[in-house]
N, C-alpha and C. Protein backbone atom coordinates (compact mmCIF):
# COMPACT_ATOMS: atom_id res chain seq x y z
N UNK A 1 6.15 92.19 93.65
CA UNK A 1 5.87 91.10 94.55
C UNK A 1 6.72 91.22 95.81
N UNK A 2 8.04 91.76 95.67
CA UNK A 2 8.87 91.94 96.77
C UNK A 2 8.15 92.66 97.55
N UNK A 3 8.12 93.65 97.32
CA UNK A 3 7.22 94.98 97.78
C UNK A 3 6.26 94.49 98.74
N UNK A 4 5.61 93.81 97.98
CA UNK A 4 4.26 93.27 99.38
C UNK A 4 4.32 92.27 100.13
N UNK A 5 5.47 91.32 100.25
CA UNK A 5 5.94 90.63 100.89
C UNK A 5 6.70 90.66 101.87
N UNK A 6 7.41 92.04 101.81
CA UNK A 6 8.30 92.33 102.97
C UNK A 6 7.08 93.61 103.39
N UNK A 7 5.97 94.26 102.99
CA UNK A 7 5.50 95.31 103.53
C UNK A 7 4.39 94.33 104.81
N UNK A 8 3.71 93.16 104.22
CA UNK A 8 2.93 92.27 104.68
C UNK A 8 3.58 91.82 106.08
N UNK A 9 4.51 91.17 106.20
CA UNK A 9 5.71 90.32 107.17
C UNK A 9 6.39 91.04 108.16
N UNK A 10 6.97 90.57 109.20
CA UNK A 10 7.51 90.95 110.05
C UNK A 10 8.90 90.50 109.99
N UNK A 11 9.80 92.11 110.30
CA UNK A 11 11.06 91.77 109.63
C UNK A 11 11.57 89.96 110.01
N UNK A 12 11.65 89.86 111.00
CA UNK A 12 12.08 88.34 111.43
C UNK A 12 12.02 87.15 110.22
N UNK A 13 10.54 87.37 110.21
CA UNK A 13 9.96 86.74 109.48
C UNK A 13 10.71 86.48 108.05
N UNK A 14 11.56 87.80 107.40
CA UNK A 14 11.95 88.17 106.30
C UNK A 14 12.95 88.42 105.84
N UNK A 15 13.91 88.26 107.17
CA UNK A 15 15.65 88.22 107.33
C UNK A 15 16.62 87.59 106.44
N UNK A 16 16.43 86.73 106.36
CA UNK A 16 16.96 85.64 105.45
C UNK A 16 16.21 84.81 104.26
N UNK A 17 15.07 85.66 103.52
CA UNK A 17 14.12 85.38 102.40
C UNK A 17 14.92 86.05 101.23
N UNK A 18 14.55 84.35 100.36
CA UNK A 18 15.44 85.74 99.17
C UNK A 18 13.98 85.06 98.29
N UNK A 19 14.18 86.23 97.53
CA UNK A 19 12.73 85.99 96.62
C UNK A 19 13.59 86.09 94.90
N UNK A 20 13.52 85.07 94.65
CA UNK A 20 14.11 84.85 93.22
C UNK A 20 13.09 84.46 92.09
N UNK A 21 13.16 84.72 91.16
CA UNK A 21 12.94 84.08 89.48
C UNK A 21 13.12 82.35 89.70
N UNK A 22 11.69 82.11 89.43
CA UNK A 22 11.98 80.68 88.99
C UNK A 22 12.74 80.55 87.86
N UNK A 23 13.40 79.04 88.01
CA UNK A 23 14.07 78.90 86.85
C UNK A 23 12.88 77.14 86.55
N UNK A 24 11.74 77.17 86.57
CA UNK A 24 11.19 75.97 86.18
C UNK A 24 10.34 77.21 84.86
N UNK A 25 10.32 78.09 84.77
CA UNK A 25 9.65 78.75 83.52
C UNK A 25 8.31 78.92 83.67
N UNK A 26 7.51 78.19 82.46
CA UNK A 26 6.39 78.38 82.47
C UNK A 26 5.73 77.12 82.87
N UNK A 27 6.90 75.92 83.16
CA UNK A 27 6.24 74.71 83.93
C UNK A 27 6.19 75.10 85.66
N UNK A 28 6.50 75.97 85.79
CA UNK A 28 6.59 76.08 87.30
C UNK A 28 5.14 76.18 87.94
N UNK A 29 4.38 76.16 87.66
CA UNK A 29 2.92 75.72 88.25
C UNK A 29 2.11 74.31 87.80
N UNK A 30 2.82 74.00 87.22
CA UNK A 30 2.48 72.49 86.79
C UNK A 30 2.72 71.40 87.90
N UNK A 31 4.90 72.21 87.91
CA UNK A 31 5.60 71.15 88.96
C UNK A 31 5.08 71.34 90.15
N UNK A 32 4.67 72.80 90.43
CA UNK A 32 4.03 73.14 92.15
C UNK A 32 2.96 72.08 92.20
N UNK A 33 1.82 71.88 91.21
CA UNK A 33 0.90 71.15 91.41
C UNK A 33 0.88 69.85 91.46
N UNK A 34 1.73 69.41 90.93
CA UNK A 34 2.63 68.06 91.10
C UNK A 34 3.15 67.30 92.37
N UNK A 35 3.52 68.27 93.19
CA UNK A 35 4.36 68.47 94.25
C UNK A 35 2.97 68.05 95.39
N UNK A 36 2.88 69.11 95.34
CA UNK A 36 1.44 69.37 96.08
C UNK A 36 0.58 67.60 96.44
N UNK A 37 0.35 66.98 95.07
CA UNK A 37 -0.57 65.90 94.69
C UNK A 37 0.47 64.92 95.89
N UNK A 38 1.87 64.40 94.89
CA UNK A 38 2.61 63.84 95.82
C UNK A 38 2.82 63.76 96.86
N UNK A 39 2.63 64.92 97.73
CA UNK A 39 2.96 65.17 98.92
C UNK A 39 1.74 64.60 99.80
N UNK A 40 0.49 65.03 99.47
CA UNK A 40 -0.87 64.57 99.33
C UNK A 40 -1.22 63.10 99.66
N UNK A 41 -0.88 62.47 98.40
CA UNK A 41 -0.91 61.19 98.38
C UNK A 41 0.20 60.60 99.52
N UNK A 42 1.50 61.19 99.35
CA UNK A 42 2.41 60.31 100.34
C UNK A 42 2.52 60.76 102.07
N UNK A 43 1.62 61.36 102.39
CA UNK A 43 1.14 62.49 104.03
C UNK A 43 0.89 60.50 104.62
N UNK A 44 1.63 60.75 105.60
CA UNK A 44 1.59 59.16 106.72
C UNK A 44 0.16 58.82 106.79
N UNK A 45 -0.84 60.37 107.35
CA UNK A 45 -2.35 59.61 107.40
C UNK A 45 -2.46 58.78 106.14
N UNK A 46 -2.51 59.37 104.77
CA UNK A 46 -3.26 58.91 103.60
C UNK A 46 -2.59 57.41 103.42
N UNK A 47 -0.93 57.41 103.99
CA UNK A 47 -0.55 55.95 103.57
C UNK A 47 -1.28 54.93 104.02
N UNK A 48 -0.87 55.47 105.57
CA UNK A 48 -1.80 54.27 106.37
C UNK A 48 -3.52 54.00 106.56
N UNK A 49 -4.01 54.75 105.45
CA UNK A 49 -5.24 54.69 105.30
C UNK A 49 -5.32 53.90 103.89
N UNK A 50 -4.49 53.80 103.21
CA UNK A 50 -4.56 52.90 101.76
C UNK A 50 -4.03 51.30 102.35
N UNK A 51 -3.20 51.44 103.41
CA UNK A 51 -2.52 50.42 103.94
C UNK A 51 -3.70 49.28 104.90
N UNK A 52 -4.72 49.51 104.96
CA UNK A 52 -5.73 49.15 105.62
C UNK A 52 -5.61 49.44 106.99
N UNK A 53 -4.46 51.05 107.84
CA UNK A 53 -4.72 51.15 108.89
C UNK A 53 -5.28 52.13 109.78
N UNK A 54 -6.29 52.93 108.39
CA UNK A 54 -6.84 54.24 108.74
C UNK A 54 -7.78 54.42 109.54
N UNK A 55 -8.49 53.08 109.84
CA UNK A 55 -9.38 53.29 111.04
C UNK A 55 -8.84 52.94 112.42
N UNK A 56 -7.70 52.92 112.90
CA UNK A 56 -7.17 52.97 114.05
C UNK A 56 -6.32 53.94 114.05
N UNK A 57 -6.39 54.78 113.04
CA UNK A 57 -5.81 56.11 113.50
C UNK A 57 -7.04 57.44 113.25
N UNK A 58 -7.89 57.08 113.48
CA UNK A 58 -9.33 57.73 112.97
C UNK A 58 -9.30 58.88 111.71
N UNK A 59 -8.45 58.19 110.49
CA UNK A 59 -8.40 58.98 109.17
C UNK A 59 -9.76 58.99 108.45
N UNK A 60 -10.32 60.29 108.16
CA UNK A 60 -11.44 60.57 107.28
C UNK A 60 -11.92 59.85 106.62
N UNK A 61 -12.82 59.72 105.77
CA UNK A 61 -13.27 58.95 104.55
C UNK A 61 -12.86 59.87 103.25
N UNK A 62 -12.41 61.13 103.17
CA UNK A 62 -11.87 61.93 102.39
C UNK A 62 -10.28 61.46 102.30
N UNK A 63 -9.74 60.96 103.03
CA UNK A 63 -8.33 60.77 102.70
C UNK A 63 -8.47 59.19 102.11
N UNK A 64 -9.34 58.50 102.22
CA UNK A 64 -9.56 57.12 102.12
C UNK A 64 -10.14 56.97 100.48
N UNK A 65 -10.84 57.58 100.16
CA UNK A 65 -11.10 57.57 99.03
C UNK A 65 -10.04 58.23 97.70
N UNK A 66 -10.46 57.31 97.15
CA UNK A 66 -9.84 57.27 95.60
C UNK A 66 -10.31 56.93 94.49
């Protein structure tokens, strides 16, 4: 994985990357997806679109729904 990550990238890009071993195991794509959702749900558009103020900031009907 190193290998194609620094062959892919531009050194800059790759200076100060350290590419380590998770230590979340075999939950570590669970928590990524977790993360992901949260982040999702808590993004300012989606708040203020649950908040009743998504149509004065012209938020989707995709972020509005639930």
């Amino acid at each position: 994985m190193r290998e194609i990550v620094y062959r892919r990238s531009i050194p800059l890009a790759t200076q100060h990357l350290a590419i380590v071993q998770s230590r979340a195991g075999a939950t570590a794509g669970i928590l990524g997806a977790a993360i992901m959702v949260t982040e999702q749900i808590l993004a300012p558009a989606a708040v203020d679109a649950r908040a009743g103020r998504g149509a004065a900031r012209g938020v989707s009907d995709s972020v509005t729904a639930s």
